[in-house]
Protein backbone atom coordinates (compact mmCIF):
# COMPACT_ATOMS: atom_id res chain seq x y z
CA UNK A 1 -0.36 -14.02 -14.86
CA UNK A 2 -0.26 -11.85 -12.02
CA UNK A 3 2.04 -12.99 -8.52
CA UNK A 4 0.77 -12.88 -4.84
CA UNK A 5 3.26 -12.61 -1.91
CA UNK A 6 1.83 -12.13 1.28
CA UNK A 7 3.26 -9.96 3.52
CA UNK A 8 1.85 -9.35 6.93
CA UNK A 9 0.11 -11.78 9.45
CA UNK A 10 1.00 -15.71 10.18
CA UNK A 11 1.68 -16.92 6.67
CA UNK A 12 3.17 -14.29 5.32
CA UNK A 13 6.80 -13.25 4.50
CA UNK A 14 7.80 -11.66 7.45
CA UNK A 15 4.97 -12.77 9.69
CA UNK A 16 4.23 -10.39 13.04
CA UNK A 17 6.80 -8.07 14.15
CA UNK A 18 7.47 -4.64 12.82
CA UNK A 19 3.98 -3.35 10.89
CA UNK A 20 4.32 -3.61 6.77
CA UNK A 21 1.94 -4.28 4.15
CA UNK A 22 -0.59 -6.84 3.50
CA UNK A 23 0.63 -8.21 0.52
CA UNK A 24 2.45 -7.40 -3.15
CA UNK A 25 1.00 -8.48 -6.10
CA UNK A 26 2.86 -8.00 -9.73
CA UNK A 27 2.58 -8.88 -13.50
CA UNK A 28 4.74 -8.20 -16.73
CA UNK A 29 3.71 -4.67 -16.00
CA UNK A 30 2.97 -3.56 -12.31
CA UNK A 31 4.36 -3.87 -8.85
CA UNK A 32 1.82 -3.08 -6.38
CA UNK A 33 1.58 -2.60 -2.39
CA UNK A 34 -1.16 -3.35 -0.81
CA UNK A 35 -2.60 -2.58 2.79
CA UNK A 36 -6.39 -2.89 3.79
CA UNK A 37 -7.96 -1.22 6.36
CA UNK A 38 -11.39 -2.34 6.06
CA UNK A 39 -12.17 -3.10 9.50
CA UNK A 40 -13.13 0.28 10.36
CA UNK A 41 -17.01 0.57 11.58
CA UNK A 42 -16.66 4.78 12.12
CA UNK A 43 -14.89 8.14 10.11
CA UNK A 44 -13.74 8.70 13.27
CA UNK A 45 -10.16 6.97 12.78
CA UNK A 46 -10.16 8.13 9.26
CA UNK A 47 -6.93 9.69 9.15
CA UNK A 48 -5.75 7.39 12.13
CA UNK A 49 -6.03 4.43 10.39
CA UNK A 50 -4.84 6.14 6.73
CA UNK A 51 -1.88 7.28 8.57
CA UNK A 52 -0.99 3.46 9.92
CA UNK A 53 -1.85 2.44 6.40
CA UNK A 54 0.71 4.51 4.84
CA UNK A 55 3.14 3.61 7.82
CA UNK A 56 2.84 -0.05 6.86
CA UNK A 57 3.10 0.71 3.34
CA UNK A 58 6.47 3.02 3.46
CA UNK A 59 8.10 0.38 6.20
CA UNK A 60 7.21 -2.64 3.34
CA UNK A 61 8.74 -0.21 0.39
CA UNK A 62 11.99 0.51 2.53
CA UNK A 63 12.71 -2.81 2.78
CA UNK A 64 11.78 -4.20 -0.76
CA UNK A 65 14.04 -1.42 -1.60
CA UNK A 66 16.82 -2.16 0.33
CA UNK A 67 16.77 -6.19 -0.55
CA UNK A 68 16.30 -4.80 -4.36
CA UNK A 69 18.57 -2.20 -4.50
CA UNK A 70 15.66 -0.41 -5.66
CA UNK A 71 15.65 -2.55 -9.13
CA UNK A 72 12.35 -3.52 -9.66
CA UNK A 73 12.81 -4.53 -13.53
CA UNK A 74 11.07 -1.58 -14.79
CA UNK A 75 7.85 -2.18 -13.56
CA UNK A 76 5.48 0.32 -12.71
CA UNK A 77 5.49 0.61 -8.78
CA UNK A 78 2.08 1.61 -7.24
CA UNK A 79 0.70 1.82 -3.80
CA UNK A 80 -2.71 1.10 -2.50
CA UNK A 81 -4.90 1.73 0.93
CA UNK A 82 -8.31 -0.24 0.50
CA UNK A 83 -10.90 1.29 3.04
CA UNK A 84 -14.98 0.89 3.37
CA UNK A 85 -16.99 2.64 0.80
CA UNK A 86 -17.64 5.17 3.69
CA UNK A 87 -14.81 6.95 3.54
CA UNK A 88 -14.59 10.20 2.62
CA UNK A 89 -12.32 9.76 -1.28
CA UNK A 90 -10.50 12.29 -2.67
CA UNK A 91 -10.61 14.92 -0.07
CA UNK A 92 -7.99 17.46 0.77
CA UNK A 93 -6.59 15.00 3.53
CA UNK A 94 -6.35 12.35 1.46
CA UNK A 95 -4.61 14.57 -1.69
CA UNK A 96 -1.93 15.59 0.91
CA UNK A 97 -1.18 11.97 1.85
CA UNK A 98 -0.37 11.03 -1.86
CA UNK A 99 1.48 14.19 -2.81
CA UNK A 100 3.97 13.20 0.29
CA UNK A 101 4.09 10.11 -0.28
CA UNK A 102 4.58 10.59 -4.26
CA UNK A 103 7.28 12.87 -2.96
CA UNK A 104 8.94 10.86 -0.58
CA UNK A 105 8.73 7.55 -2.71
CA UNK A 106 8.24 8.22 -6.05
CA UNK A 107 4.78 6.04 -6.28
CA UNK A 108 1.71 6.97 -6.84
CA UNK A 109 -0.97 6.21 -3.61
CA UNK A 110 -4.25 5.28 -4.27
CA UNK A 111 -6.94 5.04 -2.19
CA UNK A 112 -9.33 2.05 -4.02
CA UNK A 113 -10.17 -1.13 -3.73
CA UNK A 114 -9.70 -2.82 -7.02
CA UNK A 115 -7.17 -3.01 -9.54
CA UNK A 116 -7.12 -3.80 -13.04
CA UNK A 117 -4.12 -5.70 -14.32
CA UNK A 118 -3.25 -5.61 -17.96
């Protein structure tokens, strides 16, 4: 069984206003943040649009965090960035996002578009 809670947008949690996530999804064993950015048509806002990603992403952890108390039952937190297949992966821009973010958060950032739950 795996949850869904919308995050971002009209029907989500905390609707429009300051810029989180798309959505959270968990099981027995994960806790994952999501935000896509599959809209982009170029690599010219590559980075632009990965740094917004991330923005979204650390604004949605700091507040989960603060309404947890950073007690997420022991599940495995995880962050992902979905983008179009064109984007460069795994590239030295990219590897310095995660490491700071890793660093500043203590969850691992992926850059994918699918997950598998267990």
């Amino acid at each position: 069984m795996v949850g869904f809670i919308p995050i971002d947008g009209k029907k989500g949690l905390l609707g429009f206003g300051d810029s989180h996530c798309d959505f959270v999804f968990f099981d027995g064993n994960d806790f994952c943040f999501v935000e896509f950015k599959l809209n982009a048509t170029s690599l010219k806002k590559v980075d632009e649009n990965r740094n917004k990603a991330i923005k979204q992403l650390s604004n949605t952890i700091d507040l989960f965090d603060d309404k947890l108390a950073k007690n997420y039952e022991g599940l495995n937190l995880e962050a992902y960035v979905c983008t179009p297949e064109f984007y460069p992966r795994f590239n030295s821009s990219w590897a310095g996002f995660a490491e700071e973010f890793l660093e500043k958060y203590g969850i691992p950032l992926f850059e994918i578009n699918d997950k598998t739950c267990q």
